[in-house]
Each structure stands twice: as C-alpha cells, then as structure tokens.
N, C-alpha and C. Protein backbone atom coordinates (compact mmCIF):
# COMPACT_ATOMS: atom_id res chain seq x y z
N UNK A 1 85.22 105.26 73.39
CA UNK A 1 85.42 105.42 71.97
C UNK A 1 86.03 104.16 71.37
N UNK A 2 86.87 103.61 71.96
CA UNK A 2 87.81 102.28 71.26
C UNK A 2 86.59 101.62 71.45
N UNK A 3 85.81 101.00 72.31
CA UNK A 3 84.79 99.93 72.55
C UNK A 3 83.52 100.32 71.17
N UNK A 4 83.56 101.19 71.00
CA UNK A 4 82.91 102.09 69.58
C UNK A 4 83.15 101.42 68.45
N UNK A 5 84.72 101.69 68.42
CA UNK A 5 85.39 101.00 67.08
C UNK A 5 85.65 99.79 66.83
N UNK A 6 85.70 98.84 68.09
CA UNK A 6 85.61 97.20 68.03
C UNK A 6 84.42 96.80 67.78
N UNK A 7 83.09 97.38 68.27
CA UNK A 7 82.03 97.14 68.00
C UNK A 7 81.98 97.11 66.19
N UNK A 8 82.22 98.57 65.43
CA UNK A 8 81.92 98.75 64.28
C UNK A 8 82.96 97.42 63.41
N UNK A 9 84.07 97.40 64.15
CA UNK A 9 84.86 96.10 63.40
C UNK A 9 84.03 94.69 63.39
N UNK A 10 83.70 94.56 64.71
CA UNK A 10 82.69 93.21 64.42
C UNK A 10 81.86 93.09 63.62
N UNK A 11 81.19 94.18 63.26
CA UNK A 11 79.92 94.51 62.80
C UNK A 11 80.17 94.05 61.11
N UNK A 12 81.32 95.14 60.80
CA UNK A 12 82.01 95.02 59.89
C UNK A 12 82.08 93.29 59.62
N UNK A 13 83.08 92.67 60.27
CA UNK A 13 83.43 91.39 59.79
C UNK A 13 82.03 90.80 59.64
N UNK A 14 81.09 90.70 60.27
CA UNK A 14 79.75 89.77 60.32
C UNK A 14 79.56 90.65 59.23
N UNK A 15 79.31 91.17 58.74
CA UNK A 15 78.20 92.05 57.39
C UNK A 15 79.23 91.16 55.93
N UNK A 16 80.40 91.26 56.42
CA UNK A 16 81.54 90.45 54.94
C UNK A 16 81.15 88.94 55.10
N UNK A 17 80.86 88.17 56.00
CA UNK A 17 80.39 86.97 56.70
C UNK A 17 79.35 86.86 56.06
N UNK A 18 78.42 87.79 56.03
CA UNK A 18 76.76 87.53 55.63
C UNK A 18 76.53 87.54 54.20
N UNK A 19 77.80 88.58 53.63
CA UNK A 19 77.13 89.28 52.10
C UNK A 19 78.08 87.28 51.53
N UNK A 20 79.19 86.89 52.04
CA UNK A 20 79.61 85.81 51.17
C UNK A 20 78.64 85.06 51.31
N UNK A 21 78.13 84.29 52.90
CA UNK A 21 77.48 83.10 52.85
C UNK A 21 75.82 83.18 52.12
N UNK A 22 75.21 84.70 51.94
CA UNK A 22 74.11 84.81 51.13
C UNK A 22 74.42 84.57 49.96
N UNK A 23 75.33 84.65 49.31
CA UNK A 23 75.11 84.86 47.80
C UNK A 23 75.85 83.75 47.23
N UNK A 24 76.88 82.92 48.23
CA UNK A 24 77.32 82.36 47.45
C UNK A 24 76.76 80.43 47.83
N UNK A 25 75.98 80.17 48.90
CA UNK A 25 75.44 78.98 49.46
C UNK A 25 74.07 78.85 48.81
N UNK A 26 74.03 77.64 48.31
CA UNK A 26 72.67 77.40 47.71
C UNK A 26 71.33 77.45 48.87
N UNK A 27 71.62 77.46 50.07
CA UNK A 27 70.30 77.05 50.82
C UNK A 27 69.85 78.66 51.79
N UNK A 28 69.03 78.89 51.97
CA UNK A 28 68.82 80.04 52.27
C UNK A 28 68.69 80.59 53.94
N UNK A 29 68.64 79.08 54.34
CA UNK A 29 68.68 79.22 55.71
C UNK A 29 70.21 79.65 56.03
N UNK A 30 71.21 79.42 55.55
CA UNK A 30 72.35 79.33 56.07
C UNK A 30 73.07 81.24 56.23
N UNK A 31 72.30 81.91 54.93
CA UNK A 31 72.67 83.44 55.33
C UNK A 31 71.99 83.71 56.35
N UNK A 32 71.09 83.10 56.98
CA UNK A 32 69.46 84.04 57.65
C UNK A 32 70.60 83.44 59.23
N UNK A 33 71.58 82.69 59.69
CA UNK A 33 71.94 81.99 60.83
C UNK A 33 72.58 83.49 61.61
N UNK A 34 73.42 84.33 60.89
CA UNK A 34 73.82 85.62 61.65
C UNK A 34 73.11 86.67 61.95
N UNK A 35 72.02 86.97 60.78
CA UNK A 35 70.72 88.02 61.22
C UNK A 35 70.08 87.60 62.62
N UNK A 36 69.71 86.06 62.44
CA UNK A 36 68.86 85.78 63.43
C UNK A 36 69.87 85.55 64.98
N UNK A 37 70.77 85.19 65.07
CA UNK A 37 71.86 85.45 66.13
C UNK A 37 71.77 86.40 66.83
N UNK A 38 71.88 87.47 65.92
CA UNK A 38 71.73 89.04 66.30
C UNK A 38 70.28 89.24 67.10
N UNK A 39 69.35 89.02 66.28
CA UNK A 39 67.81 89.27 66.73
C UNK A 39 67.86 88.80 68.04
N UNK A 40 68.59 87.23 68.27
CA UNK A 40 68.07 86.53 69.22
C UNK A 40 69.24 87.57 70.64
N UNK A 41 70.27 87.70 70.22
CA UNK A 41 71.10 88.62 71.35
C UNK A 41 70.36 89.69 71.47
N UNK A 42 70.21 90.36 70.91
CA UNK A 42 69.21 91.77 70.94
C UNK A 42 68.38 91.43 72.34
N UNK A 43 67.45 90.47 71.71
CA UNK A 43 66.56 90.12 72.82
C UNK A 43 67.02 89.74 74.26
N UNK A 44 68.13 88.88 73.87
CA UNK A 44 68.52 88.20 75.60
C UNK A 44 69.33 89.70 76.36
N UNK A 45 69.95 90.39 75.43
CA UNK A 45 70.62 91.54 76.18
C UNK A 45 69.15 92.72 76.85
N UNK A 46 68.04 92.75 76.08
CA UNK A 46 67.38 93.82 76.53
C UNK A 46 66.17 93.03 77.74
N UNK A 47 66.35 91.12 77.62
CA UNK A 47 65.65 90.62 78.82
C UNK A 47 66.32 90.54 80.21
N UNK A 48 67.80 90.10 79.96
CA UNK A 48 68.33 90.11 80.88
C UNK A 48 68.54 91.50 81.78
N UNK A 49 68.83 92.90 81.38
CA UNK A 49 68.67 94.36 81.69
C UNK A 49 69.85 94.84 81.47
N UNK A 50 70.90 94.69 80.81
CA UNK A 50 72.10 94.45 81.02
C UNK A 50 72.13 95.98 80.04
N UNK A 51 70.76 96.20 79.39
CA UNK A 51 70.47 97.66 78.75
C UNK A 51 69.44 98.11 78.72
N UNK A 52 69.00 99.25 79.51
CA UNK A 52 67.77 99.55 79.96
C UNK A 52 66.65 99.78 78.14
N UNK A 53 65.38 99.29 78.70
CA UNK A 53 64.65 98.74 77.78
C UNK A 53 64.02 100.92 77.33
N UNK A 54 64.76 101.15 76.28
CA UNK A 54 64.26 103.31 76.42
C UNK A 54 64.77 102.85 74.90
N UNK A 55 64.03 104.07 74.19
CA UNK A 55 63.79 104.01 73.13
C UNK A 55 65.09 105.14 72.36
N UNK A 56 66.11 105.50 73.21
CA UNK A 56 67.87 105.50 73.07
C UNK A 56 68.41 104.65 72.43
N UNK A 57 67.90 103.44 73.63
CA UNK A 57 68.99 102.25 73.54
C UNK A 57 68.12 101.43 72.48
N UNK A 58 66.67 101.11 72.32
CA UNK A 58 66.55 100.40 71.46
C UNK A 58 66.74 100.56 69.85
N UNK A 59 66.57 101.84 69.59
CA UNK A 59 66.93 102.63 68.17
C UNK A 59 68.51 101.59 67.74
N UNK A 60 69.49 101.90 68.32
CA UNK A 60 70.79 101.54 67.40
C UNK A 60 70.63 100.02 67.46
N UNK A 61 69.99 99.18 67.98
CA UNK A 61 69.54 97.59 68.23
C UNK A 61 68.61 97.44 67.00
N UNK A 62 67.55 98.31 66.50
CA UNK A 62 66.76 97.99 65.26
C UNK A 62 67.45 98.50 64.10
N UNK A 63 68.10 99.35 63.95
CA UNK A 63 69.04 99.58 62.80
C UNK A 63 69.76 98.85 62.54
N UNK A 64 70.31 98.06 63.44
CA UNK A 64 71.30 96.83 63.17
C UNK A 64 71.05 95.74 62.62
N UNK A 65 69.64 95.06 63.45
CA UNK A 65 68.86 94.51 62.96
C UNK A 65 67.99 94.13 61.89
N UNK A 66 67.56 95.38 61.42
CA UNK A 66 67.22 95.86 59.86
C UNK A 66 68.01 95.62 59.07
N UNK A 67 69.36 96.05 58.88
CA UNK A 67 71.01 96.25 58.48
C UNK A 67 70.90 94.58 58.03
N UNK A 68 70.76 93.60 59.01
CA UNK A 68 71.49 92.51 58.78
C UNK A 68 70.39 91.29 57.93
N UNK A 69 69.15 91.61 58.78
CA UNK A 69 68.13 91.15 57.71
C UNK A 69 67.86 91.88 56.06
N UNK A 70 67.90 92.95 55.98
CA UNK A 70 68.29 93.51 54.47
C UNK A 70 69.15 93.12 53.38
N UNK A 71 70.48 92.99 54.07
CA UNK A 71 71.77 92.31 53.49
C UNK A 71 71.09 90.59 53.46
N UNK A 72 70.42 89.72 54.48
CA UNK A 72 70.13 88.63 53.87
C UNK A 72 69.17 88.78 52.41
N UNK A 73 68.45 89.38 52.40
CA UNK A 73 67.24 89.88 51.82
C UNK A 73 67.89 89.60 50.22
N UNK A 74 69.05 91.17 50.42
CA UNK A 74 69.36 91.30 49.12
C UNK A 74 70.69 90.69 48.52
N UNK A 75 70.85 89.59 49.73
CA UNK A 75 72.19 88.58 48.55
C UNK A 75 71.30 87.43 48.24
N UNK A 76 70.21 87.39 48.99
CA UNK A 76 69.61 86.34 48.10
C UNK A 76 68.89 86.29 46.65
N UNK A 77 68.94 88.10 46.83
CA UNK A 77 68.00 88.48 44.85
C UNK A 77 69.37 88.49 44.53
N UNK A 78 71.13 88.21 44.91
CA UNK A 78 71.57 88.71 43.98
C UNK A 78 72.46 86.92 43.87
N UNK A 79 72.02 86.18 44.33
CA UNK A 79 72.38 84.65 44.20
C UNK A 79 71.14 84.37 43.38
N UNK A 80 70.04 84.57 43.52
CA UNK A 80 69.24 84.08 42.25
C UNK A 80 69.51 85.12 40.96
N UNK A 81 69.46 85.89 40.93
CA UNK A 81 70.07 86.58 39.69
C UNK A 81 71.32 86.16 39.22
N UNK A 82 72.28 86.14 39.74
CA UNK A 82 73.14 85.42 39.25
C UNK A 82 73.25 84.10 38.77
N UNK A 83 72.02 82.85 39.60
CA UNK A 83 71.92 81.33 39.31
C UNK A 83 71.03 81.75 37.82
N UNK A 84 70.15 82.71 37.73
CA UNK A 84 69.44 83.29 36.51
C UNK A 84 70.46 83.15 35.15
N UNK A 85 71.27 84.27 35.70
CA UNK A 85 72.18 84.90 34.33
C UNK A 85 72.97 83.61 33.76
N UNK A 86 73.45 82.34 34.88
CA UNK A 86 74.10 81.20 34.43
C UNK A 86 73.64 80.38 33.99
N UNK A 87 71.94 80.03 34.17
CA UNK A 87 70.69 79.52 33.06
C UNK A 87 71.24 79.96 32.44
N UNK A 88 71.04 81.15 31.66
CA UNK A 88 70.27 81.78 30.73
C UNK A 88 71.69 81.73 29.56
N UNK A 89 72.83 81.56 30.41
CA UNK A 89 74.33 81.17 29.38
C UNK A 89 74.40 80.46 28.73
N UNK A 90 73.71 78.82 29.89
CA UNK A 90 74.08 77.78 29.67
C UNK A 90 73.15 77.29 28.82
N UNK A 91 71.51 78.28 28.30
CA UNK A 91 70.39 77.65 27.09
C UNK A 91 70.78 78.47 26.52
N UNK A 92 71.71 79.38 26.29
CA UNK A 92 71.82 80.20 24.89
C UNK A 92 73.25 79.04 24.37
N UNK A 93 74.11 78.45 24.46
CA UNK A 93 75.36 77.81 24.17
C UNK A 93 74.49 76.38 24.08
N UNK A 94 73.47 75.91 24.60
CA UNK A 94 73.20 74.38 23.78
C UNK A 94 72.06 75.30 22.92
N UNK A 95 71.59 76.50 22.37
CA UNK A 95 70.62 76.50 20.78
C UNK A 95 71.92 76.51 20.20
C-alpha cells in the first residue's frame, strides 16, 4: 500500500512538472520530454520482464500513458490560447 502512495506522489509531481513546462515554454518538444520518458520506461520495464507482459499489468501502463500524453496535448491548446488572447490585447491597445 505505501509503495501505492509513492507511486501516486510521483505521478503527482511529474503531472505538476508537465502541466507548467507545457503551457508555459515556447517550444513544444520540451512538454512532450516526460510523456515520452514514461512511454520509453513502459517499454524497457515490460522488455526487460521485470512485469509480466498480461493484459492486468498492461492496462494501468496505458492509462498512464494516455494521462501524460493528453496533459501534453492539452497545455499546448492552452499555451496557444493564451499566446492568442495576448495577440489579440496587444492589436486591440495599438487601434
């Protein structure tokens, strides 16, 4: 159960990690560096066997996965919406 709750804390800190560096870094590669981390551990943990390859264990590995590519997904509509709304300030104050 504790190994449960350190897990969800990491998880936690990387998801606060992801939602700042998406939304607030101009380049888009730089949110996508922790999704793809993940993807790439996913993989080395289910090549190496270290978690048998059953469709148990792979379920909470694609939810996570999903989870972290989504959150890149959607701080990047909400860094261009926002670079939007600060256009759209900065041509309404020079008419």
């Amino acid at each position: 159960m504790f190994d449960l709750a350190i897990g969800f804390a990491i998880a936690w800190i990387l998801m606060i990690c992801e939602y700042y560096i998406c939304t607030r870094l101009k380049n888009p590669i730089w949110g996508g560096i922790i999704p793809v981390l993940i993807l790439i551990g996913t993989i080395w943990i289910f090549v190496t066997g270290k978690v048998p390859l059953e469709l148990k264990t792979i379920f909470p590995f694609i939810i996570c996965n999903s989870i972290f590519f989504s959150e890149w997904d959607n701080g990047r509509k909400k860094y261009l919406e926002r670079k939007k709304t600060e256009m759209d300030k900065m041509k309404a104050k020079d008419i």
